[in-house]
Protein backbone atom coordinates (compact mmCIF):
# COMPACT_ATOMS: atom_id res chain seq x y z
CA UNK A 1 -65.83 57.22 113.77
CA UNK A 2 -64.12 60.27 114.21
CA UNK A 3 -65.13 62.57 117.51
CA UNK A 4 -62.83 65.72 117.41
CA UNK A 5 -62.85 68.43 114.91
CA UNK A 6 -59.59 69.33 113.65
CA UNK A 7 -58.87 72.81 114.93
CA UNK A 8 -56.85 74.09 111.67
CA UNK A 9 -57.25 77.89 110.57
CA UNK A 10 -59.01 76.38 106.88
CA UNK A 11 -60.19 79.66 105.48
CA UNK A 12 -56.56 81.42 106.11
CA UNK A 13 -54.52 78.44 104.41
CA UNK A 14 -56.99 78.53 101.68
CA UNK A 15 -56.48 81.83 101.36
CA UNK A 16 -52.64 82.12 101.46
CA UNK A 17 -52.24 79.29 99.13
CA UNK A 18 -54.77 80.48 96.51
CA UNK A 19 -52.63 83.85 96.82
CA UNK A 20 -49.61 81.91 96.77
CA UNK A 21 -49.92 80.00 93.79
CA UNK A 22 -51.23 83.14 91.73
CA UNK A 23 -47.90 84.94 93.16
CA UNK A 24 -45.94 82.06 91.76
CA UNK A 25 -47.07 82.04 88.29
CA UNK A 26 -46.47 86.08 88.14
CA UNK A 27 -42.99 85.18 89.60
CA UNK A 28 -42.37 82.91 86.39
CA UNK A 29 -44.11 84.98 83.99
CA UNK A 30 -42.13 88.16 84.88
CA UNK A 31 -38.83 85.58 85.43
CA UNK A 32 -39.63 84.53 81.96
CA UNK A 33 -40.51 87.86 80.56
CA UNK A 34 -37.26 89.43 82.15
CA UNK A 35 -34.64 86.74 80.79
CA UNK A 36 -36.24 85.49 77.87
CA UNK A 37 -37.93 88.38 76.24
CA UNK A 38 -35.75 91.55 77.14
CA UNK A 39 -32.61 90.31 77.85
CA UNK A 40 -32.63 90.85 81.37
CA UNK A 41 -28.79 89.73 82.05
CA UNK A 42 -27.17 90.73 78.91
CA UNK A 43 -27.65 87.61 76.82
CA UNK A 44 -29.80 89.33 73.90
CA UNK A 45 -33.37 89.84 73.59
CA UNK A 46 -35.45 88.41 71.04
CA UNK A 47 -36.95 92.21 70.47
CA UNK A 48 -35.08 92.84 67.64
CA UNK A 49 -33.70 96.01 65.88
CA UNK A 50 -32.56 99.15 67.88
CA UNK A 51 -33.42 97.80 71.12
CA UNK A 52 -31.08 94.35 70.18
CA UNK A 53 -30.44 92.69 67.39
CA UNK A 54 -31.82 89.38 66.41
CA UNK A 55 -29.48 86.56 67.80
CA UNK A 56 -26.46 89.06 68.71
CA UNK A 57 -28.00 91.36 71.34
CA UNK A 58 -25.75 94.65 70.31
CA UNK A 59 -28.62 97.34 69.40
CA UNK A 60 -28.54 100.59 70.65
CA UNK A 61 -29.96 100.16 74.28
CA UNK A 62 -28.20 96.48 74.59
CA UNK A 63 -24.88 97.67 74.88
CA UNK A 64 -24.29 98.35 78.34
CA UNK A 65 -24.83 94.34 78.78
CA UNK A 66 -24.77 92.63 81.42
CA UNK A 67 -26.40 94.85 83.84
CA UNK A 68 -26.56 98.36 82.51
CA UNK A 69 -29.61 99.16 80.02
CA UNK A 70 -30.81 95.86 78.83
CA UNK A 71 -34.01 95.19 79.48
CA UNK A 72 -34.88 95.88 82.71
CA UNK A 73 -32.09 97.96 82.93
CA UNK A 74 -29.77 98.89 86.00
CA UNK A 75 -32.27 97.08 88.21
CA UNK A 76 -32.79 93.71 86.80
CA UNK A 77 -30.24 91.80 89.00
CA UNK A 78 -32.45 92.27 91.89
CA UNK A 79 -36.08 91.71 91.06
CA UNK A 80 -35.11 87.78 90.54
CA UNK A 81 -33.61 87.20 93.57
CA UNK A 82 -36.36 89.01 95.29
CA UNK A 83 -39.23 87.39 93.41
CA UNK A 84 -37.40 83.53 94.73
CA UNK A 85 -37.36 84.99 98.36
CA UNK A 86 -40.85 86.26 98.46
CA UNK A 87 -42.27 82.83 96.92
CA UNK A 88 -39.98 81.03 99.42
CA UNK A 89 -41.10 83.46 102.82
CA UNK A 90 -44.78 82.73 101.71
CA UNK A 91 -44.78 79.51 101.07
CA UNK A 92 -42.59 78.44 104.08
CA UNK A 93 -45.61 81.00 105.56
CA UNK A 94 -48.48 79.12 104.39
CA UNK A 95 -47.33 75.21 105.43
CA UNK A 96 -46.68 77.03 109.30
CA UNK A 97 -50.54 77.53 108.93
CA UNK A 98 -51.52 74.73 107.85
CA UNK A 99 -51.64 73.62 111.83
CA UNK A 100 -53.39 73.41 114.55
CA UNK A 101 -50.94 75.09 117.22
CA UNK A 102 -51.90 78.38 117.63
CA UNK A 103 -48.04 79.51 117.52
CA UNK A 104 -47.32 77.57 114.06
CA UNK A 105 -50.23 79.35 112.47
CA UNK A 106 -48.74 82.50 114.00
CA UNK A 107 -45.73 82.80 112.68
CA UNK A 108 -47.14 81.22 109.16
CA UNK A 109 -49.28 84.07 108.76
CA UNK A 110 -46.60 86.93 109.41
CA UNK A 111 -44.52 85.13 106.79
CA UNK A 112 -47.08 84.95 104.70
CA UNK A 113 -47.58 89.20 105.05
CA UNK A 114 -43.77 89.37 104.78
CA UNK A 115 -43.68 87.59 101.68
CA UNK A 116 -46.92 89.60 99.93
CA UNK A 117 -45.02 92.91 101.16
CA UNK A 118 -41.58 91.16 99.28
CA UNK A 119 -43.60 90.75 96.29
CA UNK A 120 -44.77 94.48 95.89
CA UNK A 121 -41.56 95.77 94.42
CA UNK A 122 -42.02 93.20 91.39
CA UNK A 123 -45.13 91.51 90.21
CA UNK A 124 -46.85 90.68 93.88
CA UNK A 125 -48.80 88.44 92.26
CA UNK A 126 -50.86 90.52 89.84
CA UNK A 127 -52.01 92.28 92.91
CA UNK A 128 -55.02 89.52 93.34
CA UNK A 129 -51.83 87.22 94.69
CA UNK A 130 -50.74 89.68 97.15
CA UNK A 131 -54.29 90.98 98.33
CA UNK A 132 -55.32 87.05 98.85
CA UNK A 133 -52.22 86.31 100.79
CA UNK A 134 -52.16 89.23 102.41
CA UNK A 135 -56.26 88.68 103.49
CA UNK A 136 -55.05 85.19 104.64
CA UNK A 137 -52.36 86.23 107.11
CA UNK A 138 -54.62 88.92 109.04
CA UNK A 139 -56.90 86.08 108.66
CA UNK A 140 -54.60 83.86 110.52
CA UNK A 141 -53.68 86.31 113.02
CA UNK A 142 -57.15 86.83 114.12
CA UNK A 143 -57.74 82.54 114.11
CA UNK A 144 -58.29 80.98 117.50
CA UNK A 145 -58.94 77.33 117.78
CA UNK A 146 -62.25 76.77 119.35
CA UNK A 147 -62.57 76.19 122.66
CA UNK A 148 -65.83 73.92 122.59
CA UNK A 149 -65.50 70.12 123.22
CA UNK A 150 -67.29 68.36 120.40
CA UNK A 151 -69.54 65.66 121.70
C-alpha cells in the first residue's frame, strides 16, 4: 500500500502534451503540404499548369526553383527547420515537467512557452496546439508541490 502522493504538476503535463501532439500533426501536415503539394524546395508540385507542370515542375511561378517562387516562395527554407525546433523545444519542455522537482518542472514549462512562441511563425499548432501548450507552461510556472504530509 502506497502512503505518499506523487507530487507531479498532472494538469500542466496534460496540458503541454495534449498541445504538443496537436502542434505535431500541424508540423507534418504543413511539412507535407509544403514539400509534397507546392513544391516547397524546387522539386515540382503536383498543382499542375501555370503554377508547375505535371511531373516537370517548370510553369510560370516554378521557375525560380529551388528557393525563389515555388511554393512557399523565398521563405520556405526556413519554416521546416523552425517547425523541427519548436516540436523538439516543446517536447524536450514537456518530459522536464513531467517531475516532481520543482526546478525540472521549471524549466519544462519555459520550454514549453518557447516552443508555442517558435511555432507562431508557421502553423503553431492550429492555434488550439499553441494556446494548450502555452496554458500548460503558465500552468507549470504557477505549480508548487504540496506541502501537506499525507497520512
Amino acid at each position: 500500500m502506497q502512503n505518499t502522493i506523487d507530487n507531479r504538476p498532472i494538469v500542466p503535463f496534460a496540458l503541454s502534451l495534449v498541445g504538443l501532439i496537436v502542434s505535431t500533426i500541424a508540423a507534418l501536415i504543413v511539412g507535407v503540404a509544403g514539400s509534397e503539394m507546392f513544391g516547397t524546395f524546387g522539386y515540382g508540385s503536383m498543382m499542375g499548369g501555370m503554377m508547375g507542370g505535371y511531373f516537370s515542375g517548370t510553369g510560370m511561378m516554378n521557375g525560380y526553383a529551388p528557393w525563389g517562387m515555388s511554393g512557399w516562395g523565398g521563405y520556405a527554407w526556413i519554416l521546416v527547420p523552425l517547425l523541427v525546433a519548436s516540436i523538439a523545444v516543446a517536447a524536450f519542455g514537456v518530459f522536464l515537467m513531467n517531475s516532481s522537482r520543482l526546478g525540472d518542472v521549471r524549466m519544462g514549462s519555459v520550454l514549453v512557452l518557447v516552443g508555442a512562441v517558435l511555432a507562431f511563425p508557421t502553423a503553431f499548432g492550429f492555434v488550439v496546439g499553441s494556446l494548450l501548450m502555452v496554458l500548460g507552461g503558465i500552468f507549470g510556472l504557477i505549480w508548487a508541490p504540496s506541502r501537506q504530509p499525507v497520512p
